[in-house]
Protein backbone atom coordinates (compact mmCIF):
# COMPACT_ATOMS: atom_id res chain seq x y z
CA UNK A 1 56.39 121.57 217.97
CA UNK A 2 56.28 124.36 215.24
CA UNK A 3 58.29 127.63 216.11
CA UNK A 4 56.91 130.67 214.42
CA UNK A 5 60.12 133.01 215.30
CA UNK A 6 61.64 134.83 212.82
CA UNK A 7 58.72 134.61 210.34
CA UNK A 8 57.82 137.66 208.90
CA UNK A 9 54.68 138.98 207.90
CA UNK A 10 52.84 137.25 204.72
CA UNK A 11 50.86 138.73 201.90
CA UNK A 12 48.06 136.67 201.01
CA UNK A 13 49.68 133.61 202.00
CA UNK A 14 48.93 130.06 200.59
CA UNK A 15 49.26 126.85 202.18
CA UNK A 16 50.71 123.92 199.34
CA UNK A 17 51.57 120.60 201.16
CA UNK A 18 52.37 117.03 199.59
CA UNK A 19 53.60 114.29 201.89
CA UNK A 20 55.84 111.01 200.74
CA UNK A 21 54.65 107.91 200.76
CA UNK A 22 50.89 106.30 199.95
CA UNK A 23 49.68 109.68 198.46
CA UNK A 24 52.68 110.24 196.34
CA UNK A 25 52.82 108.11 193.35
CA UNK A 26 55.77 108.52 191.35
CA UNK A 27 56.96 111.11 193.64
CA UNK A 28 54.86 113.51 191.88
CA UNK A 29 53.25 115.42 194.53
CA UNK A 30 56.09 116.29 197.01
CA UNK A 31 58.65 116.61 193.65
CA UNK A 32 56.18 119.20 192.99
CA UNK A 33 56.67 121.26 196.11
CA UNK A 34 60.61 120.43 196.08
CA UNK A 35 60.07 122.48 193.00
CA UNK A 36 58.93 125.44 194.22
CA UNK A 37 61.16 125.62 197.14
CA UNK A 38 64.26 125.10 195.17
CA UNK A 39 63.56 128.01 192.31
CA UNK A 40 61.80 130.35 194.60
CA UNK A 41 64.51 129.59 197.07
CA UNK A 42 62.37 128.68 200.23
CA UNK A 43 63.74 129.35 203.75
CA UNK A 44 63.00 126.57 206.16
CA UNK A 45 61.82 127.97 209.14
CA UNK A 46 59.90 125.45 211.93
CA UNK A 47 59.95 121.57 211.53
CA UNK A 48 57.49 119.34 213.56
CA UNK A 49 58.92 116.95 216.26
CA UNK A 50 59.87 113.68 214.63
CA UNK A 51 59.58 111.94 217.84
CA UNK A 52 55.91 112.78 217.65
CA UNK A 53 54.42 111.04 214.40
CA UNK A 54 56.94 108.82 213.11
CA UNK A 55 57.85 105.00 213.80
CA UNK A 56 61.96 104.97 212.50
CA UNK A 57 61.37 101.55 211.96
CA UNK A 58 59.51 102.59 208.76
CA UNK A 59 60.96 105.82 208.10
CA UNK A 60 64.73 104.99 208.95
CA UNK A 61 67.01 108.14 210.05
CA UNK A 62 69.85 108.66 207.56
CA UNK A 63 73.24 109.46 208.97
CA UNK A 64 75.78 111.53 206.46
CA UNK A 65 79.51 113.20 207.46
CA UNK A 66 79.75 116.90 207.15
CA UNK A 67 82.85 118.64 207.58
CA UNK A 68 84.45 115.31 209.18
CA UNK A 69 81.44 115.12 211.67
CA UNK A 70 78.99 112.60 211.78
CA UNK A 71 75.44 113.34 211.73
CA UNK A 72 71.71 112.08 211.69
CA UNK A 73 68.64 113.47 209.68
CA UNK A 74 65.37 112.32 211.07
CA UNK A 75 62.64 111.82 208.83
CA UNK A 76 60.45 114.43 209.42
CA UNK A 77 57.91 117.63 208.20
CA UNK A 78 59.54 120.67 207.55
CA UNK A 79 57.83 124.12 206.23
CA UNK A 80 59.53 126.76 204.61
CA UNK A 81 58.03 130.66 203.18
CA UNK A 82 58.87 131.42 199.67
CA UNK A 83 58.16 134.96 198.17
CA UNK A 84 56.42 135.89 195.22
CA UNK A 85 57.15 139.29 193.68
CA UNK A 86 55.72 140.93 190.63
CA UNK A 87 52.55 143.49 190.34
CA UNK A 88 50.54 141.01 192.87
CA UNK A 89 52.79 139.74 195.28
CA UNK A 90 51.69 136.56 197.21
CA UNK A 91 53.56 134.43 199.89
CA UNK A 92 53.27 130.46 199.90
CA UNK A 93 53.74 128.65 202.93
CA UNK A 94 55.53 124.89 201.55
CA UNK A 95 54.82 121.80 203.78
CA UNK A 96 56.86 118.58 202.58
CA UNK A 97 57.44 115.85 204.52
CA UNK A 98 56.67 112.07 205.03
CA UNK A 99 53.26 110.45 205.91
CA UNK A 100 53.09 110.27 209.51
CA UNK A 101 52.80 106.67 211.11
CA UNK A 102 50.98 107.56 214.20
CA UNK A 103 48.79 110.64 215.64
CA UNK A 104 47.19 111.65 212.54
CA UNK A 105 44.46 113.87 214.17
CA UNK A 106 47.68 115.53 216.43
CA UNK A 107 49.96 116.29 213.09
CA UNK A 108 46.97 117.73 211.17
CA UNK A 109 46.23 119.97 213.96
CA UNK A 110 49.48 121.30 214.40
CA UNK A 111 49.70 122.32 210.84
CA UNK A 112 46.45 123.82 211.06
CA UNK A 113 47.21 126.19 214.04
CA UNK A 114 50.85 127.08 211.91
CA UNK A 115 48.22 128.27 209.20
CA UNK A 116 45.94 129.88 211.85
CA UNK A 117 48.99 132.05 213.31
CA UNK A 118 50.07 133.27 209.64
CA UNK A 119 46.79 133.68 208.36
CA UNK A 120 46.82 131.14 205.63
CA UNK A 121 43.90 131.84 203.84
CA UNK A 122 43.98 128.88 201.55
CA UNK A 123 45.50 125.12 201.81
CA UNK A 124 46.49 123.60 198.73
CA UNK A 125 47.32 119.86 199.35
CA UNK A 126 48.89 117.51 196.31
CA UNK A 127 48.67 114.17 196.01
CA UNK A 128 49.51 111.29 192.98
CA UNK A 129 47.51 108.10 192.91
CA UNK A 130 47.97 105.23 190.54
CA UNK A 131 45.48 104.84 187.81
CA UNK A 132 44.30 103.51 184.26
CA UNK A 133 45.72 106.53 182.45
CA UNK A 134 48.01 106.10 179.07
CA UNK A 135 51.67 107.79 179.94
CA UNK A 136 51.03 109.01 176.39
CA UNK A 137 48.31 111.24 176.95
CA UNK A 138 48.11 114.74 179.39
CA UNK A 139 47.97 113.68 182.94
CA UNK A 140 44.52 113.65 184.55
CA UNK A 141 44.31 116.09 187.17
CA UNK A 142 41.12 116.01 189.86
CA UNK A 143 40.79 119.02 192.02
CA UNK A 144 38.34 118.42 194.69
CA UNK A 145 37.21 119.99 198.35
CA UNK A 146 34.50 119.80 201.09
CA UNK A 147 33.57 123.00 200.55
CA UNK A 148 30.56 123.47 197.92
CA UNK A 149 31.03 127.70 197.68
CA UNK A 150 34.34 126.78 197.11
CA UNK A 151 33.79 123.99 194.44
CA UNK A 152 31.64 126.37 192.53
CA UNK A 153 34.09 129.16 192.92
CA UNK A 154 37.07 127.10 191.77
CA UNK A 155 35.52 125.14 189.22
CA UNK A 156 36.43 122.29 191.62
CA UNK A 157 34.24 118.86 192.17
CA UNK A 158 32.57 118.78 195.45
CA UNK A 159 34.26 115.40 196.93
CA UNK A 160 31.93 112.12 197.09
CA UNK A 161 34.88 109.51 197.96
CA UNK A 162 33.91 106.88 200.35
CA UNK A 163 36.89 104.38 201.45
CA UNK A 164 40.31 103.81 202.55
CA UNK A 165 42.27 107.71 202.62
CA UNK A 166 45.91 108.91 203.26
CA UNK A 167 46.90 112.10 205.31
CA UNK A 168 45.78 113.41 201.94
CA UNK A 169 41.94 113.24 203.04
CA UNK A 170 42.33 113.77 206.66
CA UNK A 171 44.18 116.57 206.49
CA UNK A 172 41.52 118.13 203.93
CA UNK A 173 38.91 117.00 206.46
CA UNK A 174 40.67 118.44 209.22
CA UNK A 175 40.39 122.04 207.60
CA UNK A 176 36.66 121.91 206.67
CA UNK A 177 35.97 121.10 210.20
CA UNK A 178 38.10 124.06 211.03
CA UNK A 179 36.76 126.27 208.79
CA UNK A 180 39.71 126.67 206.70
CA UNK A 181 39.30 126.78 203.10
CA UNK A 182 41.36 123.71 201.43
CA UNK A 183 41.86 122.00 198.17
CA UNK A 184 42.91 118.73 197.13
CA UNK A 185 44.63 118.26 193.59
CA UNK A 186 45.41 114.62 192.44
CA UNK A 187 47.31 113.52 189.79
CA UNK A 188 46.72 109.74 188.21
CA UNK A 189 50.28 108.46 187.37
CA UNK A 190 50.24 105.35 184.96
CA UNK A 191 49.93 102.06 187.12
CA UNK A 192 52.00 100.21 184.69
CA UNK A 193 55.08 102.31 184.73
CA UNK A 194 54.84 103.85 188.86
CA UNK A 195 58.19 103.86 189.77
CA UNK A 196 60.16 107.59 190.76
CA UNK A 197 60.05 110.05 189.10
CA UNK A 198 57.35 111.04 187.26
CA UNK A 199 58.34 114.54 185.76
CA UNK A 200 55.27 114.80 183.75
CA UNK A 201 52.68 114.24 186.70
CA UNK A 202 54.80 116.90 188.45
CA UNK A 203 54.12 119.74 185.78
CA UNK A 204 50.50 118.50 185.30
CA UNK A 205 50.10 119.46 189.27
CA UNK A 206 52.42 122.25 188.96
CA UNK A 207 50.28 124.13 186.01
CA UNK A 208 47.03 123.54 187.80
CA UNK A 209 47.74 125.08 190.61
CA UNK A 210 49.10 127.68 188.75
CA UNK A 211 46.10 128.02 187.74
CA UNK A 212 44.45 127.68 190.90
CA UNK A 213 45.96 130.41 193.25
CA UNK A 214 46.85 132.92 190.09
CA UNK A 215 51.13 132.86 189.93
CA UNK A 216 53.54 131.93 187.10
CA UNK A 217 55.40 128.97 188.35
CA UNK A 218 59.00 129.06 187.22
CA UNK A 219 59.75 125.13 185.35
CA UNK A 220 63.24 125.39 184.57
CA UNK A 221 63.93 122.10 182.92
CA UNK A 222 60.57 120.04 184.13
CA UNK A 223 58.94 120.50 180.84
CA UNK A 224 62.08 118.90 178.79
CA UNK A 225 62.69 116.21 181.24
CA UNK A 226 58.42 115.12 181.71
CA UNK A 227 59.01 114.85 177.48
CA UNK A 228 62.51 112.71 177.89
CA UNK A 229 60.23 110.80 180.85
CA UNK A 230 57.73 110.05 177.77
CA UNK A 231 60.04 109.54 175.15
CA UNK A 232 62.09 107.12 177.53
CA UNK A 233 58.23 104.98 178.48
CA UNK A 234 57.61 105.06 174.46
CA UNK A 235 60.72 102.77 174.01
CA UNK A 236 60.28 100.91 176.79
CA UNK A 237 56.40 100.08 175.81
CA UNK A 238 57.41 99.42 172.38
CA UNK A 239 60.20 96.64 172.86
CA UNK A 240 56.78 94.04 174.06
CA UNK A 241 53.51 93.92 172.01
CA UNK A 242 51.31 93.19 174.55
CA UNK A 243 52.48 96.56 175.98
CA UNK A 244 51.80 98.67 173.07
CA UNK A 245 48.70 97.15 172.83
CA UNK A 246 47.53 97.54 176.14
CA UNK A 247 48.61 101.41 175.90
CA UNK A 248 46.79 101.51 172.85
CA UNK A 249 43.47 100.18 174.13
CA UNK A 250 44.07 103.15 177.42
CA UNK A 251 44.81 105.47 174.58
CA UNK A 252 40.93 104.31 173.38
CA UNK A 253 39.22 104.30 176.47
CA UNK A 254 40.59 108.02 177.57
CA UNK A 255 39.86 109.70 173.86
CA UNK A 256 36.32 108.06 173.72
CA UNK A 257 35.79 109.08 177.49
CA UNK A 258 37.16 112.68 177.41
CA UNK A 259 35.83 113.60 173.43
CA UNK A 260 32.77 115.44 174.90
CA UNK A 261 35.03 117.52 177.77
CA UNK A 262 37.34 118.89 174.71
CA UNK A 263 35.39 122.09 175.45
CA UNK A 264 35.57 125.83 174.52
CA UNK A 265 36.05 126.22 178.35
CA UNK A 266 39.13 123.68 178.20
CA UNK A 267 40.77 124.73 175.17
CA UNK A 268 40.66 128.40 176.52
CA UNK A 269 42.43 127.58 180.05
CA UNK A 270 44.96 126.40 177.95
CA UNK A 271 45.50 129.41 175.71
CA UNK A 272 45.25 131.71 178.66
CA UNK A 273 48.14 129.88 180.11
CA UNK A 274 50.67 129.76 176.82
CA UNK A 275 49.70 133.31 176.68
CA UNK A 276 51.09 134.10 180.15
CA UNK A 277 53.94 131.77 179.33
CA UNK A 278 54.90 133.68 176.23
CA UNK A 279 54.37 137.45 177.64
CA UNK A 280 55.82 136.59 181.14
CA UNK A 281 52.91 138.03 182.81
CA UNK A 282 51.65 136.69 186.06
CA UNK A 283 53.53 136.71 189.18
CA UNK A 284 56.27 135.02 189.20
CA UNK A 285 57.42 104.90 201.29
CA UNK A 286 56.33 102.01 202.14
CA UNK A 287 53.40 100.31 202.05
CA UNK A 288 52.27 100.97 198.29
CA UNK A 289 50.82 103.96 196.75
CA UNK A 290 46.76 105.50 196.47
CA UNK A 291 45.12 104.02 193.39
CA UNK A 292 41.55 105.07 191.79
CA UNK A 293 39.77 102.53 193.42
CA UNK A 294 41.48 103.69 197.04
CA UNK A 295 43.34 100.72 197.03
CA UNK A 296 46.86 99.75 198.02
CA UNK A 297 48.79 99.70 194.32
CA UNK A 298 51.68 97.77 193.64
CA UNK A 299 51.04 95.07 195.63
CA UNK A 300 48.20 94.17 193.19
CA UNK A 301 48.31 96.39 189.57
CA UNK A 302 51.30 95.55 187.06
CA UNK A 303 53.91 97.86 186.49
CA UNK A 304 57.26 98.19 184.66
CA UNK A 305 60.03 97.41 187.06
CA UNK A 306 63.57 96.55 186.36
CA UNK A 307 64.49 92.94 187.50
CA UNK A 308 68.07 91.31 187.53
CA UNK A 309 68.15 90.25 183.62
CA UNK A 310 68.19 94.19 182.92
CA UNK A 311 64.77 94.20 180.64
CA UNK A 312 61.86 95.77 181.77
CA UNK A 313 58.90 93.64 181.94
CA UNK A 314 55.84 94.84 180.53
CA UNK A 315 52.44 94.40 182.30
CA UNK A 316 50.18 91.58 180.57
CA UNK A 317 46.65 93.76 179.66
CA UNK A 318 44.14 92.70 181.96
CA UNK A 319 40.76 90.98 180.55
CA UNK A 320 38.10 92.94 179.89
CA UNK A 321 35.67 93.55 182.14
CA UNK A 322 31.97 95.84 182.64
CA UNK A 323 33.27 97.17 185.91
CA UNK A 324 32.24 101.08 185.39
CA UNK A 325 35.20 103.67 186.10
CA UNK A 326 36.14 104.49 189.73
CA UNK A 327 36.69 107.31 190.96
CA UNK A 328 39.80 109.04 192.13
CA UNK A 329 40.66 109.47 196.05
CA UNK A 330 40.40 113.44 197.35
């Protein structure tokens, strides 16, 4: 059950959720909203009832000592309300939590009357999916909703995935049947190199939804450690041939696919956003992870893992094939 007390009154307020587990590749998507609630310094207020949605079979409680007492954490959702100063104040309302094992339809509906009661006016949900993306290039980010005023509004894609979805999708769904405007933002972390974290995927979501709701997220150090995250996959790729040719032949396919969106329209999103940078305007689990094809990754996509001899082993390229591009989960 959610408990409201205590909560004050919000300006504006925006809903930005990201759950662990299949929709979270890398960690991306709920590192992001860690993010924001450590450097805007988020106050948890209301956490839903873990007895309710999870199986601790799956999602074991954790049991830690404090002060010489022994106690349990149960995996759970909490929500917290950070606030954003500056000449247009806005309040965001942070889910985080783990993908629920049971009672999807009951969990989605529970966040959705929390956003009813503090007048959430938009819902901002992250996810990170595994996908045929070179770690060498800027992450792809999809930004996609139900809602075709929206879409147009937002310069968003209206959705058109058919297949298997996360709490991702149904909790979209759940707020275009409620009438409540939401927004899905995927990043596609690099199936051959998936394990936590991904520090680069996490300031690729982080800047778009910067741009997407109109504040200056503070970084702190995400930008130096996603280009120590690169630096670290560039020597890792390099120590196997077959690696840096498989990169090589992503690097290929991604230039030759994206040459004609290297736009005026692009190139000026990202000026408008080094300006604000530089003038400090703006207000201030288990079972796999989503991949482009909706599929359960690990268990079938190479990856770089470490194994007991210490080395890294690269993925072998896979043959070539006419299969056209799939397209990413909302």
């Amino acid at each position: 059950m959610i408990e409201l007390e205590g909560v004050p009154e919000l300006v504006d307020p925006v809903m930005v959720a990201a759950f662990e587990g299949w929709n979270d590749a890398g960690d991306a998507a709920s590192t992001a909203v860690a993010h924001l609630d450590r450097e805007w310094k988020g106050e948890v207020f209301a956490a839903l009832d873990a007895e309710d949605y999870y199986d601790f079979q799956v999602n074991r409680p954790t049991v830690f000592m404090e002060d010489g007492v022994r106690k349990v954490t149960w995996p759970t959702t909490r929500l917290s309300v950070v606030r954003i100063g500056g000449d247009k104040p806005r309040d965001l309302v942070l889910v985080r939590g783990i993908e629920p094992s049971m009672r999807w339809r009951s969990f989605c509906n529970e966040l959705l009357g929390f956003a009813h009661e503090l007048g959430v006016e938009l819902v901002v949900v992250l996810g990170a999916l595994l996908g045929d993306t070179p770690h060498t290039r800027p992450v792809p980010i999809s930004g996609t909703t139900s809602d075709a005023d929206l879409a147009r509004r937002m310069d968003l894609e209206e959705t058109k995935y058919e297949g298997p979805t996360g709490i991702v999708g149904i909790l979209q769904e759940a707020c275009a049947h409620a009438g409540v405007p939401a927004v899905s933002l995927w990043a596609a972390v690099p199936h051959y190199v998936s394990q936590p974290p991904n520090p680069k995927a996490t300031l690729a979501l982080l800047n778009r939804l910067e741009d997407l709701i109109g504040v200056r997220v503070p970084l702190g150090e995400l930008a130096e450690d996603a280009r120590a995250w690169q630096t670290g996959v560039d020597q890792l790729a390099a120590e196997d041939s077959e690696v840096a040719e498989y990169v090589q032949s992503l690097e290929e396919a991604r230039d030759t696919a994206e040459l004609p969106e290297a736009s005026g329209e692009a190139i000026a999103r990202e000026f408008e956003r080094y300006l604000r940078r530089r003038d400090g305007s703006g207000t201030g689990g288990p079972g796999g992870h989503a991949t482009a094809d909706g599929g359960d990754g690990p268990s079938g996509a190479p990856y770089l893992r470490d194994n007991p001899s210490g080395r890294t082993r690269p993925p072998r390229p896979p043959k070539a094939s006419g299969d056209d591009e799939e397209s990413s989960e909302d």
